[in-house]
PDB file of N, CA and C in Angstrom:
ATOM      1  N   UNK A   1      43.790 284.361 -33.330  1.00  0.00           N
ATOM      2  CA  UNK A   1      44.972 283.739 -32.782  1.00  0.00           C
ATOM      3  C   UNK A   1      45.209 282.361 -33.408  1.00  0.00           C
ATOM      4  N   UNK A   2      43.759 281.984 -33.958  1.00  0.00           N
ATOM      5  CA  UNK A   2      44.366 280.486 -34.336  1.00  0.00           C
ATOM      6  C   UNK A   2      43.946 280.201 -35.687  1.00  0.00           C
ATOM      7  N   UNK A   3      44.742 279.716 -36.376  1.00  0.00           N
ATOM      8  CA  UNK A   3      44.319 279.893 -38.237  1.00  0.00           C
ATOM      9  C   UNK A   3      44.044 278.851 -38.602  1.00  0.00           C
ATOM     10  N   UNK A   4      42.630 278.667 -38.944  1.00  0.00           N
ATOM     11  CA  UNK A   4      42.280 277.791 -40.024  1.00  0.00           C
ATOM     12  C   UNK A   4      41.167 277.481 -40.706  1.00  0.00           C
ATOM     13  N   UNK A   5      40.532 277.060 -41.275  1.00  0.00           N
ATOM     14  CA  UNK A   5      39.897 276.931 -42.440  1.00  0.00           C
ATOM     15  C   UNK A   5      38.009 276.381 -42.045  1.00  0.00           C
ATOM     16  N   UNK A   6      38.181 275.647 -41.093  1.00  0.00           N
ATOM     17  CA  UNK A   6      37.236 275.143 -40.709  1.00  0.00           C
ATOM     18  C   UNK A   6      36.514 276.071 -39.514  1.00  0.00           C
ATOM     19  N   UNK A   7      34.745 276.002 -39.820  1.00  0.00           N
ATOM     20  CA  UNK A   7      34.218 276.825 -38.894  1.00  0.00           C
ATOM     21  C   UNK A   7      34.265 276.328 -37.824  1.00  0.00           C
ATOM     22  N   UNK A   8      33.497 277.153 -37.150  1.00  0.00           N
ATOM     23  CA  UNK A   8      33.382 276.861 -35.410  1.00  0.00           C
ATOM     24  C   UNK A   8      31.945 277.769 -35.093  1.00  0.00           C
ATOM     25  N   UNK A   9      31.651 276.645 -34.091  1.00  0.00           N
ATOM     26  CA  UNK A   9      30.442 277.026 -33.734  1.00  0.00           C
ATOM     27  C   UNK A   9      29.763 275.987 -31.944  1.00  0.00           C
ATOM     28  N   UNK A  10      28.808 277.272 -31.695  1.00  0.00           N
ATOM     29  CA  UNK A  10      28.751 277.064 -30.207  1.00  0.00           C
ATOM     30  C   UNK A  10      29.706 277.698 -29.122  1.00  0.00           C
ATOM     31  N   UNK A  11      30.222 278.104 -29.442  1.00  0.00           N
ATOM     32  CA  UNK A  11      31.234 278.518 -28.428  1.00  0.00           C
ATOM     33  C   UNK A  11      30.927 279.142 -26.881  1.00  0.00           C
ATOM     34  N   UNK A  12      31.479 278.406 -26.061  1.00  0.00           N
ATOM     35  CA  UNK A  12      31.984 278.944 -24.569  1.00  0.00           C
ATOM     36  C   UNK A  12      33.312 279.211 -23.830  1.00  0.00           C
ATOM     37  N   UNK A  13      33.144 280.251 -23.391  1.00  0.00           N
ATOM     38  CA  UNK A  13      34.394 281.125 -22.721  1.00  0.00           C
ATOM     39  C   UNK A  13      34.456 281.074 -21.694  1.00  0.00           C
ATOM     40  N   UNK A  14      35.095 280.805 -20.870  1.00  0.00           N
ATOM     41  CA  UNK A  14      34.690 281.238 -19.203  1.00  0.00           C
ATOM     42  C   UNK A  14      36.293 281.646 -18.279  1.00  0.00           C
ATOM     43  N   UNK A  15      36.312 282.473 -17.445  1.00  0.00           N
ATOM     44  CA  UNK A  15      37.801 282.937 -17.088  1.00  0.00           C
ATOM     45  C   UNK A  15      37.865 282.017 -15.757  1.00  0.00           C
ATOM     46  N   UNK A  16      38.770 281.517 -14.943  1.00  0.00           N
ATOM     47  CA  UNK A  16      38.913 280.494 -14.060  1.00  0.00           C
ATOM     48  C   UNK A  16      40.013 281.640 -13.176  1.00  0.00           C
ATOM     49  N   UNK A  17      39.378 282.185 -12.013  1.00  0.00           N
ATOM     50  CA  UNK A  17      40.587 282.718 -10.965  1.00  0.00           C
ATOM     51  C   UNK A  17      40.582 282.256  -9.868  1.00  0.00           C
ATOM     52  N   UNK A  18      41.807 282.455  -9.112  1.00  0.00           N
ATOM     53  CA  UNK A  18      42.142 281.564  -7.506  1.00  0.00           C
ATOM     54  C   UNK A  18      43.090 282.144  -7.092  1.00  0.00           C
ATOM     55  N   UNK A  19      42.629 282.851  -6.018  1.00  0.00           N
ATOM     56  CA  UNK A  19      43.467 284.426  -5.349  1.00  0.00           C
ATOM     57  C   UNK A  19      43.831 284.127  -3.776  1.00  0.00           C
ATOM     58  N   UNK A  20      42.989 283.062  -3.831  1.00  0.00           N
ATOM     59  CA  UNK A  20      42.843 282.286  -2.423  1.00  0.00           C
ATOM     60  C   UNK A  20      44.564 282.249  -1.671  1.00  0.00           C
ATOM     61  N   UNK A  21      44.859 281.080  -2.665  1.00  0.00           N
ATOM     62  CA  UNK A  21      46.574 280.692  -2.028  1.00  0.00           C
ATOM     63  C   UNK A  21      47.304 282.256  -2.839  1.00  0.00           C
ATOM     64  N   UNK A  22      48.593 281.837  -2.222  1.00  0.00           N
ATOM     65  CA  UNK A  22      49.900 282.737  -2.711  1.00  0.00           C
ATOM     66  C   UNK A  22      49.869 282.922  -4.056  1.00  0.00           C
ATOM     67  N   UNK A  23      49.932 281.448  -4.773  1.00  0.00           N
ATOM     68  CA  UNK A  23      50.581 281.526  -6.324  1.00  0.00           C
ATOM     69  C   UNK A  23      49.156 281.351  -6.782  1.00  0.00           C
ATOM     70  N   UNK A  24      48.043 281.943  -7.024  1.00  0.00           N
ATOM     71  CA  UNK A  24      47.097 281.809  -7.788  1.00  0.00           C
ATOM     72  C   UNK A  24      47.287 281.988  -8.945  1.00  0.00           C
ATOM     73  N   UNK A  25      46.110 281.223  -9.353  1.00  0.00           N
ATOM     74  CA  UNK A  25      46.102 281.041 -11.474  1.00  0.00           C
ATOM     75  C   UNK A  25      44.879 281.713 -12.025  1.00  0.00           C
ATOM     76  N   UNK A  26      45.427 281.853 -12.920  1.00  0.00           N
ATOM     77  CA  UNK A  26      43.801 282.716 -14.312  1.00  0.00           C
ATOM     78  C   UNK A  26      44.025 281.768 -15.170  1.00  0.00           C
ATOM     79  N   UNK A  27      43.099 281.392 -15.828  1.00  0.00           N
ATOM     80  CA  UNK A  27      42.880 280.487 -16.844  1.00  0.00           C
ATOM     81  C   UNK A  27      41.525 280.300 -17.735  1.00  0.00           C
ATOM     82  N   UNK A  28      41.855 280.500 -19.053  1.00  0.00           N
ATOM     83  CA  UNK A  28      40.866 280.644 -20.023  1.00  0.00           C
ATOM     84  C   UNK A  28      40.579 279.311 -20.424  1.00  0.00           C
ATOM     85  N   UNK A  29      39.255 279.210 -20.293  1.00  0.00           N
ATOM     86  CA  UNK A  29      38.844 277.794 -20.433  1.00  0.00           C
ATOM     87  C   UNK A  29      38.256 278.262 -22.287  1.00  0.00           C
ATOM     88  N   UNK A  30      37.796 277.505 -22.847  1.00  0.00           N
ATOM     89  CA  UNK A  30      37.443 277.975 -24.864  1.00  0.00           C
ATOM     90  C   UNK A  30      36.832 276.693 -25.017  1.00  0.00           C
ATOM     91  N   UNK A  31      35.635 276.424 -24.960  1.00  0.00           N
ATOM     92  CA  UNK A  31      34.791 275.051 -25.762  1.00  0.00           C
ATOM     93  C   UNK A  31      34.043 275.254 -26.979  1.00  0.00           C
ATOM     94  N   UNK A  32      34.530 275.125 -27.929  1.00  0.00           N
ATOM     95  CA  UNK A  32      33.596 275.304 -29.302  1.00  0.00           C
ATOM     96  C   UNK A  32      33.585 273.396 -30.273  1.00  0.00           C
ATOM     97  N   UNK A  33      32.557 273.824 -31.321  1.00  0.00           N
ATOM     98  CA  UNK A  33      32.395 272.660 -31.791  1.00  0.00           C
ATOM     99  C   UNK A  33      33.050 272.762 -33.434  1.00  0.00           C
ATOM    100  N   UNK A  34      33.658 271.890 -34.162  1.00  0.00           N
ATOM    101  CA  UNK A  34      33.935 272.454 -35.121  1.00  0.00           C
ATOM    102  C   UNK A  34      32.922 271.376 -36.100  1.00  0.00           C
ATOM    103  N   UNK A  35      33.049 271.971 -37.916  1.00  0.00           N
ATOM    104  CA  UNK A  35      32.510 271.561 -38.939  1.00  0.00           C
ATOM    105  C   UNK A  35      33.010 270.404 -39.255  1.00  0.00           C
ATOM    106  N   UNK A  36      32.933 269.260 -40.387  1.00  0.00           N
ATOM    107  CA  UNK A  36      33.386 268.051 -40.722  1.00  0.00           C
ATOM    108  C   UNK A  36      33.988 267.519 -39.935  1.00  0.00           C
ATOM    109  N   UNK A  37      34.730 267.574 -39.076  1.00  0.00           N
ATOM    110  CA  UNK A  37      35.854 266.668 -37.881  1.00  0.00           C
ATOM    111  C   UNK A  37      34.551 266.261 -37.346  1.00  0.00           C
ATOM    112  N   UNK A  38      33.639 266.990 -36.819  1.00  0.00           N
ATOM    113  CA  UNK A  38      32.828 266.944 -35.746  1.00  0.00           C
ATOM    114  C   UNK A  38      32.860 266.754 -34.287  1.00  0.00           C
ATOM    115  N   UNK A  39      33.771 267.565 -34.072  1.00  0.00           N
ATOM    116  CA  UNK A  39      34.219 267.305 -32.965  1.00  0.00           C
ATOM    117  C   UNK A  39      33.597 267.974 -31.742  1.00  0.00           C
ATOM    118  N   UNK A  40      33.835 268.268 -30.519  1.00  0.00           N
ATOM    119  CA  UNK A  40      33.459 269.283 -29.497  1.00  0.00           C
ATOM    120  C   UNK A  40      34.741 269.084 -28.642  1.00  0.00           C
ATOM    121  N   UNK A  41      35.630 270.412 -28.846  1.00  0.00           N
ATOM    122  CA  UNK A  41      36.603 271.128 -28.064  1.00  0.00           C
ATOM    123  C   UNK A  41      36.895 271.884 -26.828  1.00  0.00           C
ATOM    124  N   UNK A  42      37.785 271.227 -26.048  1.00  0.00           N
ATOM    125  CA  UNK A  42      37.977 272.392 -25.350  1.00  0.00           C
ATOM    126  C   UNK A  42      39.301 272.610 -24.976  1.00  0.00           C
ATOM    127  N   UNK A  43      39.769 273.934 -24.922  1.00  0.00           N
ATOM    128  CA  UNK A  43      41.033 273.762 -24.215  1.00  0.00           C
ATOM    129  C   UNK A  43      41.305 275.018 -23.023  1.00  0.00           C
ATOM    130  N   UNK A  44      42.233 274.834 -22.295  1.00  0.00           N
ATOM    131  CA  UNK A  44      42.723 275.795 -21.597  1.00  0.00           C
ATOM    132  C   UNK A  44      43.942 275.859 -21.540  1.00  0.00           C
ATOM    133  N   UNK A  45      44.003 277.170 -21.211  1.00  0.00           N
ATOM    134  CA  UNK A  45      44.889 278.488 -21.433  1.00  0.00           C
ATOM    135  C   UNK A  45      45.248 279.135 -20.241  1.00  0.00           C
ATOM    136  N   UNK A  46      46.896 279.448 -20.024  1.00  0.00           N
ATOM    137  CA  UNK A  46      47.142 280.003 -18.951  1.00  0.00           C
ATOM    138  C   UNK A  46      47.179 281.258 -19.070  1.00  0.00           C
ATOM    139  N   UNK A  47      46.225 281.676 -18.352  1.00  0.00           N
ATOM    140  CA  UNK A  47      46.897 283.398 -18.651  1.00  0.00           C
ATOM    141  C   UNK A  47      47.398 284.201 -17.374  1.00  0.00           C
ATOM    142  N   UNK A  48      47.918 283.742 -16.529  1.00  0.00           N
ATOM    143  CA  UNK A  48      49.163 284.156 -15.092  1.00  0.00           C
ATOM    144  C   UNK A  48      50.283 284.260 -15.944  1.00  0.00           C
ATOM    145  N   UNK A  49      50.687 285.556 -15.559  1.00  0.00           N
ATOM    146  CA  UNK A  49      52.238 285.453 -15.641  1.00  0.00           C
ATOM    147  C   UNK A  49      52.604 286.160 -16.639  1.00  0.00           C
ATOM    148  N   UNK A  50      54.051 286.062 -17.169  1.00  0.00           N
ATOM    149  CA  UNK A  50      54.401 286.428 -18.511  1.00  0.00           C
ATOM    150  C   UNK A  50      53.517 286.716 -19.716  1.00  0.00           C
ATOM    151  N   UNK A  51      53.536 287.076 -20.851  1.00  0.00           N
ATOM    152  CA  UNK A  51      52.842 286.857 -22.290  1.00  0.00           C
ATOM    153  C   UNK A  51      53.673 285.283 -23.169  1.00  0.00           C
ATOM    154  N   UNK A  52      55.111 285.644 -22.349  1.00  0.00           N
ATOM    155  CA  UNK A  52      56.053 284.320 -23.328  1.00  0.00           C
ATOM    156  C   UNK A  52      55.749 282.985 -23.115  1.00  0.00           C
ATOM    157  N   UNK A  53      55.488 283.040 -21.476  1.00  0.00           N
ATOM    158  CA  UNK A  53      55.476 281.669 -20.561  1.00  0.00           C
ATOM    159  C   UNK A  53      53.806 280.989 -20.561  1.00  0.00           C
ATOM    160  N   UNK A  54      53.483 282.025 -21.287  1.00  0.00           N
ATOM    161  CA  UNK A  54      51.977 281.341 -21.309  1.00  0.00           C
ATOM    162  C   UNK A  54      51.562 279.995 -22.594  1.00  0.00           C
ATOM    163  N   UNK A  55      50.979 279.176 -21.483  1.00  0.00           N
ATOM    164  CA  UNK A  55      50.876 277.831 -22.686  1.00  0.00           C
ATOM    165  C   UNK A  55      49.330 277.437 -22.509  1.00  0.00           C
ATOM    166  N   UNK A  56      49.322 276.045 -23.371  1.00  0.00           N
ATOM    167  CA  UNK A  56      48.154 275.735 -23.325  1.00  0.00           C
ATOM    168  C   UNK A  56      48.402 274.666 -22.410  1.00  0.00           C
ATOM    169  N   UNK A  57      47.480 274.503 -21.666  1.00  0.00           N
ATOM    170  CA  UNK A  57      47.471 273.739 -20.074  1.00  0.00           C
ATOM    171  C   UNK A  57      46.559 272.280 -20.413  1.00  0.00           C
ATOM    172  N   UNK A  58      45.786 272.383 -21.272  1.00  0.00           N
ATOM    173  CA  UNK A  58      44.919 271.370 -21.445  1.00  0.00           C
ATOM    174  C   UNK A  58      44.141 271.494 -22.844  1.00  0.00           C
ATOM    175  N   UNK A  59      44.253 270.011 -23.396  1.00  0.00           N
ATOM    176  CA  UNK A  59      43.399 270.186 -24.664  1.00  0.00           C
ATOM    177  C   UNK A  59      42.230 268.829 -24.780  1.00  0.00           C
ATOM    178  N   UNK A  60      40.918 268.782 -24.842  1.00  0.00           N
ATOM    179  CA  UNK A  60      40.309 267.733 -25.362  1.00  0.00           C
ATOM    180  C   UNK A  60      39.523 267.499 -26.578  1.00  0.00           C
ATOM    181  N   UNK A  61      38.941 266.483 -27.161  1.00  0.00           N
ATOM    182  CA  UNK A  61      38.420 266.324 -27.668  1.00  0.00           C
ATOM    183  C   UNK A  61      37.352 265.568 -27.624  1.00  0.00           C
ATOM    184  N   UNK A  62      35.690 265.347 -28.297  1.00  0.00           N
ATOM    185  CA  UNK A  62      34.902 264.444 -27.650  1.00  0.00           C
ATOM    186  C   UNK A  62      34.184 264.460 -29.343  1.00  0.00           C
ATOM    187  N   UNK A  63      33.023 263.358 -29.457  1.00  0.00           N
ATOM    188  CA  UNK A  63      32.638 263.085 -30.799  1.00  0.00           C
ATOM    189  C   UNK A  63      31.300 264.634 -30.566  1.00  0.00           C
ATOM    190  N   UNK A  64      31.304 264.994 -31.755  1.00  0.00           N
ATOM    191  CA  UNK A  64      29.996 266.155 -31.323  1.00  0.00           C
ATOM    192  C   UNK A  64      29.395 265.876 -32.913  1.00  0.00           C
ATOM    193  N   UNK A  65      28.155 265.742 -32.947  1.00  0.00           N
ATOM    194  CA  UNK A  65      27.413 266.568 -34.253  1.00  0.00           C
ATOM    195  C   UNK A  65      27.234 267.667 -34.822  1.00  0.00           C
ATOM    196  N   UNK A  66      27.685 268.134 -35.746  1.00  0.00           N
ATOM    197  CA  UNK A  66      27.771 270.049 -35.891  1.00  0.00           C
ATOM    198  C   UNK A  66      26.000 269.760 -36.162  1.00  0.00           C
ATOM    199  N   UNK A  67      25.452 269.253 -36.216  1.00  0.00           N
ATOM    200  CA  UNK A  67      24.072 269.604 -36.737  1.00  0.00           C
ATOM    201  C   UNK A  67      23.236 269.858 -35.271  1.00  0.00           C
ATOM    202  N   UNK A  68      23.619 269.003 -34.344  1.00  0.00           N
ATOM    203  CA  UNK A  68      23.344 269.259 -33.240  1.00  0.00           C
ATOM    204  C   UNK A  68      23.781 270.011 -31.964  1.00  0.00           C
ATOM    205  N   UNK A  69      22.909 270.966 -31.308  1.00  0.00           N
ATOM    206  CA  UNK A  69      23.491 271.902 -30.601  1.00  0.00           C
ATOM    207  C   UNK A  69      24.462 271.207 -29.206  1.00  0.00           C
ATOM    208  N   UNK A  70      25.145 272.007 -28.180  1.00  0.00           N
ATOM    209  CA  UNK A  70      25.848 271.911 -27.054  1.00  0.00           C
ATOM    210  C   UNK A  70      26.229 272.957 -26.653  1.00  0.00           C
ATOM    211  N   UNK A  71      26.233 272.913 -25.141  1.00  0.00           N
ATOM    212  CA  UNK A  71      26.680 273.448 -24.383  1.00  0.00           C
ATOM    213  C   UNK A  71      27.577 273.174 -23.454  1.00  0.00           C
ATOM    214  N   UNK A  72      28.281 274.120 -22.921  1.00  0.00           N
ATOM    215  CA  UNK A  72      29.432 274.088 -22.114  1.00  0.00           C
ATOM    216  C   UNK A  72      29.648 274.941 -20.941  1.00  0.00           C
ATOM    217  N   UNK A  73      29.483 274.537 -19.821  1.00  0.00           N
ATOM    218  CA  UNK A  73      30.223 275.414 -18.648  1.00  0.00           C
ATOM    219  C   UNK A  73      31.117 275.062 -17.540  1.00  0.00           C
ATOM    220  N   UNK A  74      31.453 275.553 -16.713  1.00  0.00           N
ATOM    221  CA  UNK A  74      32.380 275.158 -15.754  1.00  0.00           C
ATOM    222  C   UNK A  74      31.740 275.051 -14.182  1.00  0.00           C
ATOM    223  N   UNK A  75      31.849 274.274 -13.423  1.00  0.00           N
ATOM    224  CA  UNK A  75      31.694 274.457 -12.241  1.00  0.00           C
ATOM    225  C   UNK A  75      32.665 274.597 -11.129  1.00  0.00           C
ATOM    226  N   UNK A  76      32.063 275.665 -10.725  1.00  0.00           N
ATOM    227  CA  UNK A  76      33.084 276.106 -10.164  1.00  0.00           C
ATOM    228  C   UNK A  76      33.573 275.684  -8.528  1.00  0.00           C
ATOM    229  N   UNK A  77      32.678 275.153  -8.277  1.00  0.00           N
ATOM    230  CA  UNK A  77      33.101 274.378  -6.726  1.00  0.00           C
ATOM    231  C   UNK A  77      34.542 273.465  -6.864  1.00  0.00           C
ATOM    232  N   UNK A  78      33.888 272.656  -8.003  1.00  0.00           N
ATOM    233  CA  UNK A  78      34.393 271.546  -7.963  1.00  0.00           C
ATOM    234  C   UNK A  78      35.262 271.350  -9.240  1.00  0.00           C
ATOM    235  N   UNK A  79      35.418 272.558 -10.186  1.00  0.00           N
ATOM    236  CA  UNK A  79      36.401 272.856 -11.316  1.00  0.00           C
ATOM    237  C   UNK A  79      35.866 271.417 -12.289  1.00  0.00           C
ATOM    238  N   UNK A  80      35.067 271.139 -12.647  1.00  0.00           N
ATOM    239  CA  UNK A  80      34.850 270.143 -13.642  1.00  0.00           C
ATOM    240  C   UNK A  80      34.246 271.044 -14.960  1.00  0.00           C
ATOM    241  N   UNK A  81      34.219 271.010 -16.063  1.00  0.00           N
ATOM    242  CA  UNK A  81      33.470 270.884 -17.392  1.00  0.00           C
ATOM    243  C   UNK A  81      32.512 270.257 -17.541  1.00  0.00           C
ATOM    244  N   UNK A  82      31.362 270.606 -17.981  1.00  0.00           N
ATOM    245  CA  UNK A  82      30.561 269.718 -17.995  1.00  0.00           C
ATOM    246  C   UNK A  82      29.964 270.092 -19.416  1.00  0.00           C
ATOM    247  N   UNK A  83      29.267 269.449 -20.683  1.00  0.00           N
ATOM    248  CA  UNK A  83      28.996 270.009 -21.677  1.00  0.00           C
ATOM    249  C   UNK A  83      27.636 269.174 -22.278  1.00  0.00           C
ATOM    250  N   UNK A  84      27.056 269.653 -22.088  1.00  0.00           N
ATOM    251  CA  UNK A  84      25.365 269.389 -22.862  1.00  0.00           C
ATOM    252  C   UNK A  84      25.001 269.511 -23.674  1.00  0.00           C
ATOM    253  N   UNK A  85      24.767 268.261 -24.380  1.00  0.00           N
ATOM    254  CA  UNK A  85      24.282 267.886 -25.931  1.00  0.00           C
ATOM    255  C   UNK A  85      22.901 267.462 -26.012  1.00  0.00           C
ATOM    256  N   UNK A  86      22.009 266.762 -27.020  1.00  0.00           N
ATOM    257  CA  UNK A  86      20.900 266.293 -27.210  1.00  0.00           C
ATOM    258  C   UNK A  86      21.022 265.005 -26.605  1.00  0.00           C
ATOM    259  N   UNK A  87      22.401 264.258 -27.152  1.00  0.00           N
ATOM    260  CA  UNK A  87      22.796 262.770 -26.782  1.00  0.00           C
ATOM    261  C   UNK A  87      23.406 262.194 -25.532  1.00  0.00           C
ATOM    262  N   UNK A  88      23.561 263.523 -24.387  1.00  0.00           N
ATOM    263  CA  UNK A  88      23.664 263.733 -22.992  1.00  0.00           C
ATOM    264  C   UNK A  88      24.365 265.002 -22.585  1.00  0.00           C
ATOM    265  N   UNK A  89      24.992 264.072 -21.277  1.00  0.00           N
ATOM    266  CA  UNK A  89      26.202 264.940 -20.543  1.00  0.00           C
ATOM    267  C   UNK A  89      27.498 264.528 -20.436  1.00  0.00           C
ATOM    268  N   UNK A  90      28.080 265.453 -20.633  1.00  0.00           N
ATOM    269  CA  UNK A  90      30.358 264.907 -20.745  1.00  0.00           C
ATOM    270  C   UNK A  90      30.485 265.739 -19.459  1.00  0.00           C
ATOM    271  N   UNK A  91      31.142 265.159 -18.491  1.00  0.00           N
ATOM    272  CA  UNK A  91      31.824 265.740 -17.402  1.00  0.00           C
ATOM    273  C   UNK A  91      33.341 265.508 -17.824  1.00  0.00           C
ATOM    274  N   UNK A  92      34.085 266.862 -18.034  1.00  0.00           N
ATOM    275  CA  UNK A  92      35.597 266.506 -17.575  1.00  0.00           C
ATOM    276  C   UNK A  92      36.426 266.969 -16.442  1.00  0.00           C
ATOM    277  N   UNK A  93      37.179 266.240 -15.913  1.00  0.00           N
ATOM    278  CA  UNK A  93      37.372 267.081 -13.911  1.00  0.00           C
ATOM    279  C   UNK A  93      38.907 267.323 -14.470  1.00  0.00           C
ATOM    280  N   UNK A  94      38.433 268.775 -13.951  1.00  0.00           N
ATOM    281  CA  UNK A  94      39.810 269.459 -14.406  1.00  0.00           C
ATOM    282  C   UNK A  94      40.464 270.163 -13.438  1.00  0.00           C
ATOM    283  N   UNK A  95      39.801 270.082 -12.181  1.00  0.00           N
ATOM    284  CA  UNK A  95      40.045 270.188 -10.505  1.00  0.00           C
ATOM    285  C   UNK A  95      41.170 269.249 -10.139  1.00  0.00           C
TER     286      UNK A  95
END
């Protein structure tokens, strides 16, 4: 889906649902790290609804080392990101 040149690596996926209220949401959360930028990514993705009306809901960026590993998951109580490196922890609250 997305074209370009530079690898990626580490990657986490995780699906986000809420059936609770009326208008509940699905949402694809995607954290990977890429090569030379060095970055560590994440964004989310709506996936309720249409195929047309679907956008990207959120995008970040944070400094990452491709030489060094990370991780990424979601919590789900409290809808934050949280992503684990050698050089710590990144919380992002996305609740």
């Amino acid at each position: 889906m997305w074209n370009h040149k530079l690898d990626i690596g580490d990657v986490n996926m995780q699906i986000l649902r809420e059936k609770d209220n009326k208008d509940g949401f699905k949402e694809l959360l995607i954290g990977y790290k890429t090569i030379y930028i060095n970055t560590y990514n994440l964004v989310v993705m709506d996936l309720a609804g249409d195929e047309d009306k679907r956008a990207t809901l959120f995008r970040h960026e944070s400094f990452q080392l491709w030489e060094s590993s990370v991780f990424g998951f979601n919590l789900s109580v409290s809808k934050d990101f949280v992503s684990l490196s050698k050089t710590g922890m990144n919380i992002l609250a996305l609740g």
